[in-house]
PDB file of N, CA and C in Angstrom:
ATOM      1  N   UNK A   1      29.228 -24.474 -13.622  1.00  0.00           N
ATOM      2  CA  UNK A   1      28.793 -24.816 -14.954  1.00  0.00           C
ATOM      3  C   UNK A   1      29.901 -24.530 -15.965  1.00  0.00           C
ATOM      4  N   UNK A   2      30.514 -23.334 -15.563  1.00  0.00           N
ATOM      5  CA  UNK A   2      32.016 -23.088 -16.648  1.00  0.00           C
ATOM      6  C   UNK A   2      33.102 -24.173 -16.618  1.00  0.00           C
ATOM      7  N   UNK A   3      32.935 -24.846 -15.492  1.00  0.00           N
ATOM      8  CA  UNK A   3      34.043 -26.238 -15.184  1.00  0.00           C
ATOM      9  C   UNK A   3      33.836 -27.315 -16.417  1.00  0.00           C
ATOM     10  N   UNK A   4      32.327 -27.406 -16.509  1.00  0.00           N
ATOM     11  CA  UNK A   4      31.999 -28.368 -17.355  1.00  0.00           C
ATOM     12  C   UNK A   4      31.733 -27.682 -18.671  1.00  0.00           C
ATOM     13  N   UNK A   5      31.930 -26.898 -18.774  1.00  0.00           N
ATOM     14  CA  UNK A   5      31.647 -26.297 -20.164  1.00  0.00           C
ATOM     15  C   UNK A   5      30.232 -26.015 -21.076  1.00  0.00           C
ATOM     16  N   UNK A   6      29.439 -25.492 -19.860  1.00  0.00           N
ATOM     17  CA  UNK A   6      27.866 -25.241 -19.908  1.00  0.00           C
ATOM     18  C   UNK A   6      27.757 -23.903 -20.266  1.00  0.00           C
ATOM     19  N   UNK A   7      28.957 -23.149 -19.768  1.00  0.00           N
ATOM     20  CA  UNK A   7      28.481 -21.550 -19.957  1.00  0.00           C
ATOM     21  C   UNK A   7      28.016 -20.945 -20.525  1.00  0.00           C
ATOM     22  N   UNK A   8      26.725 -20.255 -21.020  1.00  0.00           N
ATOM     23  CA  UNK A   8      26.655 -19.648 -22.127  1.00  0.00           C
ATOM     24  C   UNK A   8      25.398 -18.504 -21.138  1.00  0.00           C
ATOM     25  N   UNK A   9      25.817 -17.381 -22.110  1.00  0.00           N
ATOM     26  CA  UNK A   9      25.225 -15.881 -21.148  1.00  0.00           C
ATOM     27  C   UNK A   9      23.583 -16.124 -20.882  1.00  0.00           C
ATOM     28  N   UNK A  10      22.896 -16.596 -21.506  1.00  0.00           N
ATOM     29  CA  UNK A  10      21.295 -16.468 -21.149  1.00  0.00           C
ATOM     30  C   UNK A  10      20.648 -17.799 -20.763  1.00  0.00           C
ATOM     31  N   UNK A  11      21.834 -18.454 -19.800  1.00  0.00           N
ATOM     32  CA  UNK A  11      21.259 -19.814 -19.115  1.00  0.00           C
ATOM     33  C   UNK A  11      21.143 -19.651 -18.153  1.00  0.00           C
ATOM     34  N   UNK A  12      19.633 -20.514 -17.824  1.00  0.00           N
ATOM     35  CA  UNK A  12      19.562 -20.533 -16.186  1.00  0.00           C
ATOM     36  C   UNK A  12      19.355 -21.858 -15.594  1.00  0.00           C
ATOM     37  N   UNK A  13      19.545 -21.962 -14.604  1.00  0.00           N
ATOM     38  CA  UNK A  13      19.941 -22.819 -14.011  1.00  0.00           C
ATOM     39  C   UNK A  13      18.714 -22.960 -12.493  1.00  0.00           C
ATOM     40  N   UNK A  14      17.801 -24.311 -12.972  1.00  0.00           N
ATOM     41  CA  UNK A  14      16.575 -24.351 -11.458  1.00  0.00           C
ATOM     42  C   UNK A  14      17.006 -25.579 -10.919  1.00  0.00           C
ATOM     43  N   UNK A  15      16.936 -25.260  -9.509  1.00  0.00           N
ATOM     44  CA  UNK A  15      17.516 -26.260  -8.811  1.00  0.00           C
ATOM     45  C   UNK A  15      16.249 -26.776  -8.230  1.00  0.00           C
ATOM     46  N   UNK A  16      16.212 -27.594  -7.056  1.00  0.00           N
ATOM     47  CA  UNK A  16      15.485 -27.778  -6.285  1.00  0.00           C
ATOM     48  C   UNK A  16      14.983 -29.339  -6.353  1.00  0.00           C
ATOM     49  N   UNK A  17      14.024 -30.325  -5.111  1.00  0.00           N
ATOM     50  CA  UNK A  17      13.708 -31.561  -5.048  1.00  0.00           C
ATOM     51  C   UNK A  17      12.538 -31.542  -6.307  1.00  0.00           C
ATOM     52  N   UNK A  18      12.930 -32.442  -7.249  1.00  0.00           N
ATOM     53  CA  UNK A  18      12.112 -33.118  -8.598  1.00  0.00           C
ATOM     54  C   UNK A  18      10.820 -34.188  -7.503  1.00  0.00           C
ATOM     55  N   UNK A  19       9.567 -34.235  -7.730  1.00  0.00           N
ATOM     56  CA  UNK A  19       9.023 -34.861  -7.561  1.00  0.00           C
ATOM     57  C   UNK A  19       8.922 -36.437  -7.918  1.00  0.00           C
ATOM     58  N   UNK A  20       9.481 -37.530  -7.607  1.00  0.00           N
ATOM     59  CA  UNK A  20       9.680 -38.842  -7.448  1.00  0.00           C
ATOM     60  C   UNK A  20       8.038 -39.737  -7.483  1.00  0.00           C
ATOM     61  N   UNK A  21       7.633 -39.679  -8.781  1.00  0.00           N
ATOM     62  CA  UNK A  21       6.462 -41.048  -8.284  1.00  0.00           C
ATOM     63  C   UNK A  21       6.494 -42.283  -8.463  1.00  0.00           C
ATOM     64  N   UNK A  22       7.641 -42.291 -10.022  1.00  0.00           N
ATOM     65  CA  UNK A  22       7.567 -43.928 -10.107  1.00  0.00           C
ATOM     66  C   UNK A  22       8.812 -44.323  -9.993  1.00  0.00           C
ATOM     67  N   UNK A  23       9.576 -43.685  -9.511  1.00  0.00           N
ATOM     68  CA  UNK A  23      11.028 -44.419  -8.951  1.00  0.00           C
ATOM     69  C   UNK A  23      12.007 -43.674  -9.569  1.00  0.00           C
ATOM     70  N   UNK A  24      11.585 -42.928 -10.811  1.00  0.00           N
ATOM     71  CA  UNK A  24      12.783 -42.644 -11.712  1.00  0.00           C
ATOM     72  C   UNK A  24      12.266 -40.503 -12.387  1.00  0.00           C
ATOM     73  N   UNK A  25      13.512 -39.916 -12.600  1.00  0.00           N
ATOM     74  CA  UNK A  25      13.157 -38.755 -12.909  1.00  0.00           C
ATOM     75  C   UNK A  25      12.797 -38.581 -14.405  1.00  0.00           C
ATOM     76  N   UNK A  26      11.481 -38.119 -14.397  1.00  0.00           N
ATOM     77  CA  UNK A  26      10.843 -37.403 -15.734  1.00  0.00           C
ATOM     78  C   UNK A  26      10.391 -35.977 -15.753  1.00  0.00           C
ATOM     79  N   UNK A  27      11.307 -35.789 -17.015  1.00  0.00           N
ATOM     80  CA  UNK A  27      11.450 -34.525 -17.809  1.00  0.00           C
ATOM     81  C   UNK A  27      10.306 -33.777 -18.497  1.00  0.00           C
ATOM     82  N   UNK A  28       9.366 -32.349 -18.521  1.00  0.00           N
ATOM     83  CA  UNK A  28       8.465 -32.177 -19.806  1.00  0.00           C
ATOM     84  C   UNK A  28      10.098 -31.522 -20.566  1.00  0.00           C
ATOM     85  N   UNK A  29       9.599 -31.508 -21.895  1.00  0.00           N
ATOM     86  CA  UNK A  29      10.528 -30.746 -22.572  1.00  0.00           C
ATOM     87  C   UNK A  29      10.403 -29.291 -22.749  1.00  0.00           C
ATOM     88  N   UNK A  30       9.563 -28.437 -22.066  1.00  0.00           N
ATOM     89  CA  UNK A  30       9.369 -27.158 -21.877  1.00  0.00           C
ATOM     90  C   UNK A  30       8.384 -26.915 -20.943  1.00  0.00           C
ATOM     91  N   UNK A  31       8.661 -25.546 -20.674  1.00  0.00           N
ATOM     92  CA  UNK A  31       7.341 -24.605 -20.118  1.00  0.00           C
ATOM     93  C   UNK A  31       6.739 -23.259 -20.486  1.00  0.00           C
ATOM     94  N   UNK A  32       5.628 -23.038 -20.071  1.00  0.00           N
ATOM     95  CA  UNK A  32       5.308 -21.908 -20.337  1.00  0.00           C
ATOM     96  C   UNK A  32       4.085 -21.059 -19.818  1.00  0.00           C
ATOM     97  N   UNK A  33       4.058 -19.817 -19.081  1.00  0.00           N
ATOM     98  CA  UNK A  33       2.919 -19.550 -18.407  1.00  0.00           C
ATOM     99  C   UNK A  33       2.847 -17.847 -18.765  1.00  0.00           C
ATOM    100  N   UNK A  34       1.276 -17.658 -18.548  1.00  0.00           N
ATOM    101  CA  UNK A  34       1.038 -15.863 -18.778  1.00  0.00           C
ATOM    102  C   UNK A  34       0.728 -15.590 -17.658  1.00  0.00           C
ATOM    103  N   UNK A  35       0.987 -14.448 -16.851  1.00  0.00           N
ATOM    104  CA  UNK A  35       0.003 -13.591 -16.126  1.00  0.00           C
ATOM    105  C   UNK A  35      -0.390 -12.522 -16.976  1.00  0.00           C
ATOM    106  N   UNK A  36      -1.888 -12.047 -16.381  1.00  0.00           N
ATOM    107  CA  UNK A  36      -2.780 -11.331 -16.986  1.00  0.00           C
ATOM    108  C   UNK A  36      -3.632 -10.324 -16.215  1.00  0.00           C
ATOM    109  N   UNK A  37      -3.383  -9.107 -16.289  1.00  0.00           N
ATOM    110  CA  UNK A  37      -4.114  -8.108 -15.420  1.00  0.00           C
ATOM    111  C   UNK A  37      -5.149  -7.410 -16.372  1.00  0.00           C
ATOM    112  N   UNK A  38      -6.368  -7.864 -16.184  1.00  0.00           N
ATOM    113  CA  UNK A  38      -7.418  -7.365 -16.752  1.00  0.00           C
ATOM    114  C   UNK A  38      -7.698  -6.267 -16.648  1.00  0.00           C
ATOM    115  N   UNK A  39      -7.167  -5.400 -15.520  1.00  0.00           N
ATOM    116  CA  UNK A  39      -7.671  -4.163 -15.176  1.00  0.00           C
ATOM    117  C   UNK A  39      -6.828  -3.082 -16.365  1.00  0.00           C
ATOM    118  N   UNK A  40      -5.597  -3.793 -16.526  1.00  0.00           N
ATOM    119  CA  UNK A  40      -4.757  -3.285 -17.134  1.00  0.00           C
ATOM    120  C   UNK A  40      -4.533  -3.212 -18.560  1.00  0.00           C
ATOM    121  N   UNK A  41      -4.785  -4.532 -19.102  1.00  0.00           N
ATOM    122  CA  UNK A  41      -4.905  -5.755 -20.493  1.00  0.00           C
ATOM    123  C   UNK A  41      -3.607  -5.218 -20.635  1.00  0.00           C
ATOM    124  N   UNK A  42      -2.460  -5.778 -19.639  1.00  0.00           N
ATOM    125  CA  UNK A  42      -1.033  -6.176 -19.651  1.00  0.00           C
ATOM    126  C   UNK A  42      -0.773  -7.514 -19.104  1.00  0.00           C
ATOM    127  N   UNK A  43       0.402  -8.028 -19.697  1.00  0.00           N
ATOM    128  CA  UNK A  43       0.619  -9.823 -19.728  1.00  0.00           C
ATOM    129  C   UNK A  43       2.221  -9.726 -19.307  1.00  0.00           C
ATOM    130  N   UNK A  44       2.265 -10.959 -18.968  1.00  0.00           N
ATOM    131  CA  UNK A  44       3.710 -11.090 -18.669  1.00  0.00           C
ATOM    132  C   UNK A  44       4.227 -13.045 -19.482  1.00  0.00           C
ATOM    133  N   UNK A  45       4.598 -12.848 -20.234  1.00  0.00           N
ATOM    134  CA  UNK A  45       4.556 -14.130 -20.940  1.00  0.00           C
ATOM    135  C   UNK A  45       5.943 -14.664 -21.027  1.00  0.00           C
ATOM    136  N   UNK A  46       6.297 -16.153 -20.137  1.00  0.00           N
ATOM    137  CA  UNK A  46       7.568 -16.524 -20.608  1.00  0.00           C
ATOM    138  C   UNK A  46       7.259 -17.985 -21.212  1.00  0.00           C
ATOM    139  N   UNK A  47       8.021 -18.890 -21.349  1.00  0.00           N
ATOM    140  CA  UNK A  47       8.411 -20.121 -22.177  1.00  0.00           C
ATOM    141  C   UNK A  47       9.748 -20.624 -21.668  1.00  0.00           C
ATOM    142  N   UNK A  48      10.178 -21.769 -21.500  1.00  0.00           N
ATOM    143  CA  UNK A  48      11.386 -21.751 -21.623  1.00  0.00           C
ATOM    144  C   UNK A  48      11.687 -23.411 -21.908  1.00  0.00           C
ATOM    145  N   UNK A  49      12.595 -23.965 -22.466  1.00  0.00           N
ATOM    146  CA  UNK A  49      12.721 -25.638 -23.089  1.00  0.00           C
ATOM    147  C   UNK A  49      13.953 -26.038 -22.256  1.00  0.00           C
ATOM    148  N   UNK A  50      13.376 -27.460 -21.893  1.00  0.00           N
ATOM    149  CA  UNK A  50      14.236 -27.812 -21.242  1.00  0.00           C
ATOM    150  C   UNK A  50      15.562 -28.925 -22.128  1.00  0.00           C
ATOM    151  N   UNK A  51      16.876 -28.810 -21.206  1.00  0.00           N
ATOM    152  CA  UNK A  51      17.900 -29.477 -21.934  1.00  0.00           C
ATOM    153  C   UNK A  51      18.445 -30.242 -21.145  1.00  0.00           C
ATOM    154  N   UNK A  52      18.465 -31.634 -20.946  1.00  0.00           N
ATOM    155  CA  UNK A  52      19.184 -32.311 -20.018  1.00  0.00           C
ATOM    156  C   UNK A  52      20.613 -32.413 -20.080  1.00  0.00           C
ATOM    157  N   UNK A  53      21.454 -32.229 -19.086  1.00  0.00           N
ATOM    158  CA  UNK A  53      23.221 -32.189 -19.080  1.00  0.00           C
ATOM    159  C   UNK A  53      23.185 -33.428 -19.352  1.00  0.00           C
ATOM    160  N   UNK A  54      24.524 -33.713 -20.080  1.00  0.00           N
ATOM    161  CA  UNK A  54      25.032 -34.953 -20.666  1.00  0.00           C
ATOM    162  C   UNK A  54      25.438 -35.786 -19.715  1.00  0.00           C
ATOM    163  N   UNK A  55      26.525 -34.854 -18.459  1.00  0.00           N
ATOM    164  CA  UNK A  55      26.985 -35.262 -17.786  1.00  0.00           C
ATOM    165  C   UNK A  55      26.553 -34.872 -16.170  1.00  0.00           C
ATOM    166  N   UNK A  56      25.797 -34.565 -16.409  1.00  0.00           N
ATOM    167  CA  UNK A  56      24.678 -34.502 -15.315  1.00  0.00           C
ATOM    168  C   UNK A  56      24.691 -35.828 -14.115  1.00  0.00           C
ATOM    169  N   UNK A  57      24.777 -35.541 -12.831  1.00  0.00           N
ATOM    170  CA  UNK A  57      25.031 -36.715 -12.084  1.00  0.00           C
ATOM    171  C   UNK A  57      23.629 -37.543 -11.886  1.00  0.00           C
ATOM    172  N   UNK A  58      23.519 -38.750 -11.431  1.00  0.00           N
ATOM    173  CA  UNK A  58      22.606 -39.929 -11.824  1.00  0.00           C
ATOM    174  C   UNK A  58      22.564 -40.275 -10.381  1.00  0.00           C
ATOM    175  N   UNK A  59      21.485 -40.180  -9.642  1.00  0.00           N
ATOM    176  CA  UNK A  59      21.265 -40.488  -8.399  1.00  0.00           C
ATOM    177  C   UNK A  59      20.387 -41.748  -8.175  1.00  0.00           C
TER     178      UNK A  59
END
């Protein structure tokens, strides 16, 4: 990612097979989920937005 000039300290990077239904890849523009322990009433809450590479390869 430093090759292309992506680097920046609090990026992450998910890889893995995108699910394919209508021929072509679609993006949400974020996520976000809680876990929740009732026993506890402690949460674990993230978010995160997605950014498509410019130069991102095109399969």
């Amino acid at each position: 990612m430093e090759d292309r000039g992506y680097y920046c300290e609090d990026m992450m990077i998910f890889c893995g097979t995108l699910p394919i239904v209508t021929g072509e890849f679609i993006y949400g523009d974020g996520f976000s989920a809680e876990l929740y322990d009732r026993l506890t009433d402690r949460k674990i809450e993230l978010d995160y937005k997605v950014h498509i590479l410019a130069d991102a390869e095109v399969v």
